[in-house]
N, C-alpha and C. Protein backbone atom coordinates (compact mmCIF):
# COMPACT_ATOMS: atom_id res chain seq x y z
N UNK A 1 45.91 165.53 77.38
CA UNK A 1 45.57 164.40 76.52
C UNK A 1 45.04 164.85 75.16
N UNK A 2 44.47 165.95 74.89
CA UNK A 2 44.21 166.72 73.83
C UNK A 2 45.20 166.70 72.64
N UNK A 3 46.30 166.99 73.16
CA UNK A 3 47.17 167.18 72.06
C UNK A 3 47.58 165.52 71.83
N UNK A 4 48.11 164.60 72.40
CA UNK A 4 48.05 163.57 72.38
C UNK A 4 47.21 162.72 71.25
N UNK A 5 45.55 162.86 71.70
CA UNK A 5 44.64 162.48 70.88
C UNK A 5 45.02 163.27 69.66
N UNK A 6 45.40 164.61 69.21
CA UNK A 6 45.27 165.52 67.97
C UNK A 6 46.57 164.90 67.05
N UNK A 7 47.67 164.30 67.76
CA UNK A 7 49.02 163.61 67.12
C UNK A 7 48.99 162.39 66.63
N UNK A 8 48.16 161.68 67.40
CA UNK A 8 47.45 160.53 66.92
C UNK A 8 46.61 160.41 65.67
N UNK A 9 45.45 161.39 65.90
CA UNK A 9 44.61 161.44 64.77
C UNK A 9 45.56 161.70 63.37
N UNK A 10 46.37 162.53 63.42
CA UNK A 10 47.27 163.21 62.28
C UNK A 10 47.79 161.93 61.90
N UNK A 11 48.40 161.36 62.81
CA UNK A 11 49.40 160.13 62.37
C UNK A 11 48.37 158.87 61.44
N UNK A 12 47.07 158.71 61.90
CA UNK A 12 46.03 158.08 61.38
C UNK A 12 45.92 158.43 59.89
N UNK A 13 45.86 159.90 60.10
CA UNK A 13 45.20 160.24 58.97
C UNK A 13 46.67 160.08 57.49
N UNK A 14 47.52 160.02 57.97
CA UNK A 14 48.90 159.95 57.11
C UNK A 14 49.28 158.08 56.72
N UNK A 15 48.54 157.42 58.07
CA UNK A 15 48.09 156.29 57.58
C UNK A 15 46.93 155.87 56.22
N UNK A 16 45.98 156.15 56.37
CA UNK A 16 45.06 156.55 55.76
C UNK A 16 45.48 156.80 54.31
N UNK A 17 46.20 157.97 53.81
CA UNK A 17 46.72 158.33 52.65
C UNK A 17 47.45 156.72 52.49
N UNK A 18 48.02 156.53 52.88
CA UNK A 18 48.68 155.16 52.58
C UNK A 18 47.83 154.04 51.57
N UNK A 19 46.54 153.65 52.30
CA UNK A 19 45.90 152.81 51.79
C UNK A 19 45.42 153.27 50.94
N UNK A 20 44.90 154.93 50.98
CA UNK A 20 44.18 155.46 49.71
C UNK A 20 44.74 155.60 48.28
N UNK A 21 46.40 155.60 48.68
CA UNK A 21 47.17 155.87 47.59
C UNK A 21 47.91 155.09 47.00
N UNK A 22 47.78 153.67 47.28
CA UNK A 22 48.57 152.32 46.81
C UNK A 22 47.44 150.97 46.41
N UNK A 23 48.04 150.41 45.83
CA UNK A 23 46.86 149.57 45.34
C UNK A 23 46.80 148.00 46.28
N UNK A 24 46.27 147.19 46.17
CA UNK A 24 46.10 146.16 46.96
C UNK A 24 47.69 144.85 46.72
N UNK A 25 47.86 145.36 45.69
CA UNK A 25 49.10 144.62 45.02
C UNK A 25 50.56 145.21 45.85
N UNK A 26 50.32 146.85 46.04
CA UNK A 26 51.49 147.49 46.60
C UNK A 26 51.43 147.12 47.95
N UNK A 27 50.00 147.43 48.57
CA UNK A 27 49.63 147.38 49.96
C UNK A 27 50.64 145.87 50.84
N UNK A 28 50.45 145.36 49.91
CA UNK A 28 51.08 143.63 49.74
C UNK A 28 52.13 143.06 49.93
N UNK A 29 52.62 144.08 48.80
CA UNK A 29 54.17 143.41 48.83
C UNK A 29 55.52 143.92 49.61
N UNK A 30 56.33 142.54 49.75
CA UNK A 30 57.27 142.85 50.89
C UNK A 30 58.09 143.34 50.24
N UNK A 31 59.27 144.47 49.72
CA UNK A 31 60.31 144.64 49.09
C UNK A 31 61.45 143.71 49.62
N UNK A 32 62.43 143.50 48.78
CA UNK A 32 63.47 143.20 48.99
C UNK A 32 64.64 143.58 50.20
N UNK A 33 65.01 142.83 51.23
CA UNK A 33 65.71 143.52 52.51
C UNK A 33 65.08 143.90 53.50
N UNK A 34 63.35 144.17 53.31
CA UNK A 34 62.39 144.26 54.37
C UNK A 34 62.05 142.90 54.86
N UNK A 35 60.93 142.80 56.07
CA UNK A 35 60.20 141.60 56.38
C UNK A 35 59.48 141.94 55.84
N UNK A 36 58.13 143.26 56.45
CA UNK A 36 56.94 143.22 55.94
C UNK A 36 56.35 144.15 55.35
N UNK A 37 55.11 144.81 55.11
CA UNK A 37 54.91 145.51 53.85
C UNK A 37 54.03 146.48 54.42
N UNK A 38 53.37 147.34 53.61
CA UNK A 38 52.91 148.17 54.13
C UNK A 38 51.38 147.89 54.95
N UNK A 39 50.74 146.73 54.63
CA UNK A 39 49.56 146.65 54.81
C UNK A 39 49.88 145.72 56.36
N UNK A 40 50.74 145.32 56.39
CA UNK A 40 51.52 144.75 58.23
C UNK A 40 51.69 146.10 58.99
N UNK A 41 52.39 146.66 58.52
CA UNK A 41 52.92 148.11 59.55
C UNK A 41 51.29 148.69 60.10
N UNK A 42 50.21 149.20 58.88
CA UNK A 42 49.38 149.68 59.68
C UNK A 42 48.45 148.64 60.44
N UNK A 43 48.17 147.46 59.85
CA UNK A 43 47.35 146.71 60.81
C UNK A 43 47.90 146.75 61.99
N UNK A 44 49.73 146.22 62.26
CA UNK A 44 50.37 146.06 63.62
C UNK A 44 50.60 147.52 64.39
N UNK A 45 50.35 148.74 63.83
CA UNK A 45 49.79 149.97 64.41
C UNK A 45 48.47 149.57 65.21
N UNK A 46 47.49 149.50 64.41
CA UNK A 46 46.35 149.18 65.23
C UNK A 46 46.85 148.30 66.13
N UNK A 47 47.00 147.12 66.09
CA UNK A 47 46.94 146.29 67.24
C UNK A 47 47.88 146.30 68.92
N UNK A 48 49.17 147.16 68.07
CA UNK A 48 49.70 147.68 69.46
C UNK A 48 49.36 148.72 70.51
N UNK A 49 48.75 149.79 69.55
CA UNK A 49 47.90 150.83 70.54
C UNK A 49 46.09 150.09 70.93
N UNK A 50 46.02 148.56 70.65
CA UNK A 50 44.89 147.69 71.40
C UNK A 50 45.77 147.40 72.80
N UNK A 51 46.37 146.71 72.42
CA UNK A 51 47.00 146.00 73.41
C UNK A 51 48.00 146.32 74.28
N UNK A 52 48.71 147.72 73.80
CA UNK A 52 49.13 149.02 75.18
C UNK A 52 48.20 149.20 76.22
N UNK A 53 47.35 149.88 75.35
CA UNK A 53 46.30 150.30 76.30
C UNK A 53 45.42 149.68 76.66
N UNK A 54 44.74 148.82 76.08
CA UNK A 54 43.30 148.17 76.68
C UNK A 54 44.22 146.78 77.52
N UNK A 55 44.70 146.10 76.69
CA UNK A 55 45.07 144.75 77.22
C UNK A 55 45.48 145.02 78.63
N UNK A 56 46.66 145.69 78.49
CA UNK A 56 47.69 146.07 79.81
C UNK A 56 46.97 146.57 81.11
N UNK A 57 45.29 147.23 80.49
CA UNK A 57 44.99 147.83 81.31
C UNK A 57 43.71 146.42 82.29
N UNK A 58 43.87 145.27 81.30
CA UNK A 58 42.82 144.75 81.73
C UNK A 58 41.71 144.70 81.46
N UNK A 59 41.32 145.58 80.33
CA UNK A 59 40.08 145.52 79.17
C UNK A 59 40.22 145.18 78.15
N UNK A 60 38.90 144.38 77.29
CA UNK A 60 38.62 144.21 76.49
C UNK A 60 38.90 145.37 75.37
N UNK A 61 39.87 144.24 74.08
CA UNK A 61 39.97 145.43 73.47
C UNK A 61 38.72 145.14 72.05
N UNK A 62 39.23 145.99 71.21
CA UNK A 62 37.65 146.09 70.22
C UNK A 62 38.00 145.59 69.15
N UNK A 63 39.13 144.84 68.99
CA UNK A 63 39.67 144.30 67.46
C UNK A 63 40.09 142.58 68.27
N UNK A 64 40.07 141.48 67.04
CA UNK A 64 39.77 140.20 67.39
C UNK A 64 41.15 139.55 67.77
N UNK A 65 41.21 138.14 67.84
CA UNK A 65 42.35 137.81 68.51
C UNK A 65 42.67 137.19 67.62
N UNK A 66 42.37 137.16 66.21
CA UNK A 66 42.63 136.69 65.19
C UNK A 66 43.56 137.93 64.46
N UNK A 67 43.24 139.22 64.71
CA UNK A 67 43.52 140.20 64.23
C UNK A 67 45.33 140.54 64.78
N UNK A 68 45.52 140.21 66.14
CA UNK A 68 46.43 140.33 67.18
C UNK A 68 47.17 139.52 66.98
N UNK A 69 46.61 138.36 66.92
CA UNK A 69 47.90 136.91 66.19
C UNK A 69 48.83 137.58 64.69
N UNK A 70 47.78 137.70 63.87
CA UNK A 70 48.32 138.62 62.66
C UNK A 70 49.32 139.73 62.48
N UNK A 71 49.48 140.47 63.66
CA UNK A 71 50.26 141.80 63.51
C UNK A 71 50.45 142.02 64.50
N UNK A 72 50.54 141.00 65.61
CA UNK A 72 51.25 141.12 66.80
C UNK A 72 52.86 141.44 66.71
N UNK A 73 53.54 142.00 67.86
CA UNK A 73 55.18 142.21 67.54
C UNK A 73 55.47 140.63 67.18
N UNK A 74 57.04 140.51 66.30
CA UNK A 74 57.27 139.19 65.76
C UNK A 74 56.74 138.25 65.06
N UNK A 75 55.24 138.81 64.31
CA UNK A 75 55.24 138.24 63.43
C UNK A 75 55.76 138.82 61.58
N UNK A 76 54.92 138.55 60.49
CA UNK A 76 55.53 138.88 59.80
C UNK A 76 54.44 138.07 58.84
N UNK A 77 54.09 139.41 57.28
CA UNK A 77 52.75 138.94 56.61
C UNK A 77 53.36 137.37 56.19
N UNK A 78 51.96 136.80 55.97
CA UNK A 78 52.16 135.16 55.71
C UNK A 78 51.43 134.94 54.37
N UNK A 79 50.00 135.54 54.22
CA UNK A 79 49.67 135.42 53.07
C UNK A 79 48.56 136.90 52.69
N UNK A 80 49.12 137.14 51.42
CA UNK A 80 48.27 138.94 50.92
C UNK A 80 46.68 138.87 52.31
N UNK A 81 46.80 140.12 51.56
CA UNK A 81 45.80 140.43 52.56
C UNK A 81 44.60 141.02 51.75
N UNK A 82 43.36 140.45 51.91
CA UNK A 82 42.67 140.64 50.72
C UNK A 82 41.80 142.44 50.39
N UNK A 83 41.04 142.69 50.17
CA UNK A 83 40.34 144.18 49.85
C UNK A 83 40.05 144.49 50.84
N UNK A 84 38.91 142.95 51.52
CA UNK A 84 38.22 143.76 52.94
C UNK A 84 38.42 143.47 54.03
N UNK A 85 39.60 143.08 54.26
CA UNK A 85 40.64 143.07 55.07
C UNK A 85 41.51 144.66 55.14
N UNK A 86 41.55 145.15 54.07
CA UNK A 86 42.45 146.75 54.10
C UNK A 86 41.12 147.33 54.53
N UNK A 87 39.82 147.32 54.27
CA UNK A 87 38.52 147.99 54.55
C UNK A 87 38.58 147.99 56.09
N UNK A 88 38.86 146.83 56.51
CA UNK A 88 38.22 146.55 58.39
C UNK A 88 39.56 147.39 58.46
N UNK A 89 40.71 147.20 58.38
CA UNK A 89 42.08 147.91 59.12
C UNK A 89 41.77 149.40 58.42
N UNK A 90 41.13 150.25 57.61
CA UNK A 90 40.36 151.48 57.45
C UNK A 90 40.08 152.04 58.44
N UNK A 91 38.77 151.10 58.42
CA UNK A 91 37.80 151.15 59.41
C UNK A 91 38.85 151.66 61.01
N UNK A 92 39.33 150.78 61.13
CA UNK A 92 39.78 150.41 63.10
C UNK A 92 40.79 151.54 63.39
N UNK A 93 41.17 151.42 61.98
CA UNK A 93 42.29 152.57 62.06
C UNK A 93 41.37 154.21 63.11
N UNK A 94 40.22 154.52 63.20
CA UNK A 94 39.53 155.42 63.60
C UNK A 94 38.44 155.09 64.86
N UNK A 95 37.74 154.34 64.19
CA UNK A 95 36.83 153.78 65.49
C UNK A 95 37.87 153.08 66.91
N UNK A 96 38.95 152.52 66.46
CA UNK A 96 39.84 152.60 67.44
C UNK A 96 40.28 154.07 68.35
N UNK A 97 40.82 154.35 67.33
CA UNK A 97 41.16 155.88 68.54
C UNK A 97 39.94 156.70 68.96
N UNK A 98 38.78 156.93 68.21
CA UNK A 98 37.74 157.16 68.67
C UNK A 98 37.05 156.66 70.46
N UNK A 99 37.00 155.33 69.94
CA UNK A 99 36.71 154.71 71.65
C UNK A 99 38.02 155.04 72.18
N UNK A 100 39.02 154.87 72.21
CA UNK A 100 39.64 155.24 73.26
C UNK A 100 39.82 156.59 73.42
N UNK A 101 39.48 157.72 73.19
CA UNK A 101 39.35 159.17 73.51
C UNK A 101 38.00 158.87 74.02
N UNK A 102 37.48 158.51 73.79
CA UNK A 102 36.49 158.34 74.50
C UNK A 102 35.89 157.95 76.43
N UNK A 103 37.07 156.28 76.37
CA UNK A 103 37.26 155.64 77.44
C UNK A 103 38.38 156.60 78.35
N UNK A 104 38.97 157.67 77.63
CA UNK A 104 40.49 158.30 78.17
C UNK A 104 38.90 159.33 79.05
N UNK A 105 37.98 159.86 78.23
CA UNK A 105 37.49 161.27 78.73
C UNK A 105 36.30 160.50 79.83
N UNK A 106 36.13 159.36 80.02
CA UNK A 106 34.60 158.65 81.11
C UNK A 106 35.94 158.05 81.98
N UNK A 107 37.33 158.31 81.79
CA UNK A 107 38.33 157.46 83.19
C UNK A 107 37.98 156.03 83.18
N UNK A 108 38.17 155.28 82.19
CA UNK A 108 37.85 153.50 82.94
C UNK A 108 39.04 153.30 82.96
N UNK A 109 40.33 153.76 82.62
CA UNK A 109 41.29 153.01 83.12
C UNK A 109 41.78 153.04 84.55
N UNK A 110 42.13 152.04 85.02
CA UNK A 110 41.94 152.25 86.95
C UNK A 110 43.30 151.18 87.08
N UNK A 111 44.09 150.45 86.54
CA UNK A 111 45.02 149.35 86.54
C UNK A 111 45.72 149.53 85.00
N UNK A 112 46.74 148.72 85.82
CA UNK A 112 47.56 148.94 84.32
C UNK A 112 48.85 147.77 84.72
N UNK A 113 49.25 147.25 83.73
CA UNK A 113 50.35 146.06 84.54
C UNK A 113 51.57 146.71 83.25
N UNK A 114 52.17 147.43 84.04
CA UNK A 114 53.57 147.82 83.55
C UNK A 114 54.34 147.01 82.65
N UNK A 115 55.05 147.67 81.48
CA UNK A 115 55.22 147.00 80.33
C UNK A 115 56.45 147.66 79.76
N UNK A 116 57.52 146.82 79.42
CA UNK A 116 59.33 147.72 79.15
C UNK A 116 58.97 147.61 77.47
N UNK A 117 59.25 148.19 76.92
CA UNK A 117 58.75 148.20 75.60
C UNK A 117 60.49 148.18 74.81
N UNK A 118 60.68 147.29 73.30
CA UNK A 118 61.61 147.09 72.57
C UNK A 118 62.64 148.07 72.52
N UNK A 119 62.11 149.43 73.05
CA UNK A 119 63.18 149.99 72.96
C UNK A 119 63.64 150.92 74.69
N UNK A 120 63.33 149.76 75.37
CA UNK A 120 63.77 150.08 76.54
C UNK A 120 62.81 151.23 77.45
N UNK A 121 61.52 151.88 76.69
CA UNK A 121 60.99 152.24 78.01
C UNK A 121 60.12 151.66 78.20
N UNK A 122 59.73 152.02 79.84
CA UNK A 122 58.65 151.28 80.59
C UNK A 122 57.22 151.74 80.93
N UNK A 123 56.56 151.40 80.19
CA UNK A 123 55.15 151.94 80.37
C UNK A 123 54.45 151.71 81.62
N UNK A 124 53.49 153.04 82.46
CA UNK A 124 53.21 152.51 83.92
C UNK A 124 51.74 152.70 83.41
N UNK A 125 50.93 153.22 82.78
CA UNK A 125 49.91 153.38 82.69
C UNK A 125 49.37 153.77 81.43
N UNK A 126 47.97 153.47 81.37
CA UNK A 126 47.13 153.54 80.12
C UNK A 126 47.57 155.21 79.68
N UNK A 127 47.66 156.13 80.14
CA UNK A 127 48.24 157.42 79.79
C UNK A 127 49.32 157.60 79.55
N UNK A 128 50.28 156.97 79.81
CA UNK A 128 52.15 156.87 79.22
C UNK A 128 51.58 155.96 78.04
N UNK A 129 50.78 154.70 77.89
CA UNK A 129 50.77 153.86 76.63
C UNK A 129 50.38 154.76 75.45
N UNK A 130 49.21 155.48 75.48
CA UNK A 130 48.89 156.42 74.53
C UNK A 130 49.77 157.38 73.92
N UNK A 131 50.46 157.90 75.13
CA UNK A 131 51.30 158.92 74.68
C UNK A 131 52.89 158.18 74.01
N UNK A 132 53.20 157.06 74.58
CA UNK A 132 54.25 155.86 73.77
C UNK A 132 53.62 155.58 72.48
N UNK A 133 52.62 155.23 72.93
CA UNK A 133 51.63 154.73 71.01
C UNK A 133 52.26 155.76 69.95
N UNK A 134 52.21 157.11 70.27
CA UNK A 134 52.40 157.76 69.19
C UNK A 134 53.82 158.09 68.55
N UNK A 135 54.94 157.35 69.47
CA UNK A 135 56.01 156.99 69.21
C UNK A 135 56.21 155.84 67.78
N UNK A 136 55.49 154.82 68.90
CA UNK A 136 55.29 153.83 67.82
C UNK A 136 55.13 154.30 66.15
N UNK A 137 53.68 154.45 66.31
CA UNK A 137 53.29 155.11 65.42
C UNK A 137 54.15 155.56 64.60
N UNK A 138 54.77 156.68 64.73
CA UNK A 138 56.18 157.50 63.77
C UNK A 138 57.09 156.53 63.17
N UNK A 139 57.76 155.72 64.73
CA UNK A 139 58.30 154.68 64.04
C UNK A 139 58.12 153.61 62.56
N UNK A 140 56.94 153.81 62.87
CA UNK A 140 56.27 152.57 61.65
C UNK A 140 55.79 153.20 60.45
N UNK A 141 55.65 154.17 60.77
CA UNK A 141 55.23 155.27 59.58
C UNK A 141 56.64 155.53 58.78
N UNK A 142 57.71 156.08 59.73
CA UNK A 142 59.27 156.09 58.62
C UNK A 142 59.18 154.69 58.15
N UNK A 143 59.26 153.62 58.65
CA UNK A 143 59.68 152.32 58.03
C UNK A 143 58.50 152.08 56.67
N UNK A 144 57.43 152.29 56.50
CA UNK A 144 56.37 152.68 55.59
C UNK A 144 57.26 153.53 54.29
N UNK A 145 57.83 154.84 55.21
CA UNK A 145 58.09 155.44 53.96
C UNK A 145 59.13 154.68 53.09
N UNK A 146 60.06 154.44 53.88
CA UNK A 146 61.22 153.36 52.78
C UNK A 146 60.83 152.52 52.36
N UNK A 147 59.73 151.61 52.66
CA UNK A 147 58.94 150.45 51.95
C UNK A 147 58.77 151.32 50.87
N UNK A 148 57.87 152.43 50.51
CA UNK A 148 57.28 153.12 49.40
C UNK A 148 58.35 153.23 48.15
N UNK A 149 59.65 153.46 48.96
CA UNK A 149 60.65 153.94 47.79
C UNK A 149 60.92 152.47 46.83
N UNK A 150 60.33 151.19 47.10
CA UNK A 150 60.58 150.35 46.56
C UNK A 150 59.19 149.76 46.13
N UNK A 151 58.34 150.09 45.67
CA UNK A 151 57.32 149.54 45.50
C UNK A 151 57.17 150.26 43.65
């Protein structure tokens, strides 16, 4: 799980550069031929590695259900997203994976309700979700980069 957590963090941290290096206007906007923009991809990062792992598993996750409606799969930004709104998705972007390296190293996951994911695999447990998360992750990170080429 080490390396796992260490691919994750990297992928965070390449998130991260994202927000640090675009302005609230770029963060924003949808290009042309896309749905959504860059400041959707990482919030709906966060919220899928919530709801892989904690939801599926039957725990409480640590980000709101206001947050989950927002950047749940199928949706799509509705209106900008303001400064401290990119601040809290900063923020979660870390204290998220934090607690869960955390919850991974004290074992609370004990259940897990199996989950076929968009591109056909099937997650059996909070330890396949993590290690799928960082699939995700990549995924949304290339789609990020071609957003960039149009901004």
């Amino acid at each position: 799980m080490q390396t796992t957590f260490k691919i994750n963090l990297l992928s965070r941290n390449v998130l991260l550069k994202f927000l640090e290096d675009h302005t609230l206007e770029q963060l924003n906007k949808v290009p042309e031929g896309f749905s959504n923009n860059l400041i959707w991809n990482i919030g709906h990062i966060v919220v899928v590695q919530q709801m892989l792992v904690y939801r599926l598993s039957g725990l409480p996750m640590v980000i709101s259900d206001a947050m989950v409606a927002k950047y749940m799969r199928g949706t799509k930004p509705e209106t900008d997203v303001s400064q401290e709104e990119v601040e809290e998705i900063k923020l979660l972007l870390f204290t998220t994976l934090e607690q869960s390296k955390k919850d991974f190293e004290n074992d609370i996951f004990k259940t897990y309700t199996e989950f076929t994911t968009s591109t056909g695999y099937t997650v059996t447990s909070a330890k396949d979700a993590i290690e799928f998360n960082n699939y995700h992750e990549g995924m949304h990170t290339g789609i990020m980069m071609q957003i960039k080429k149009f901004l």
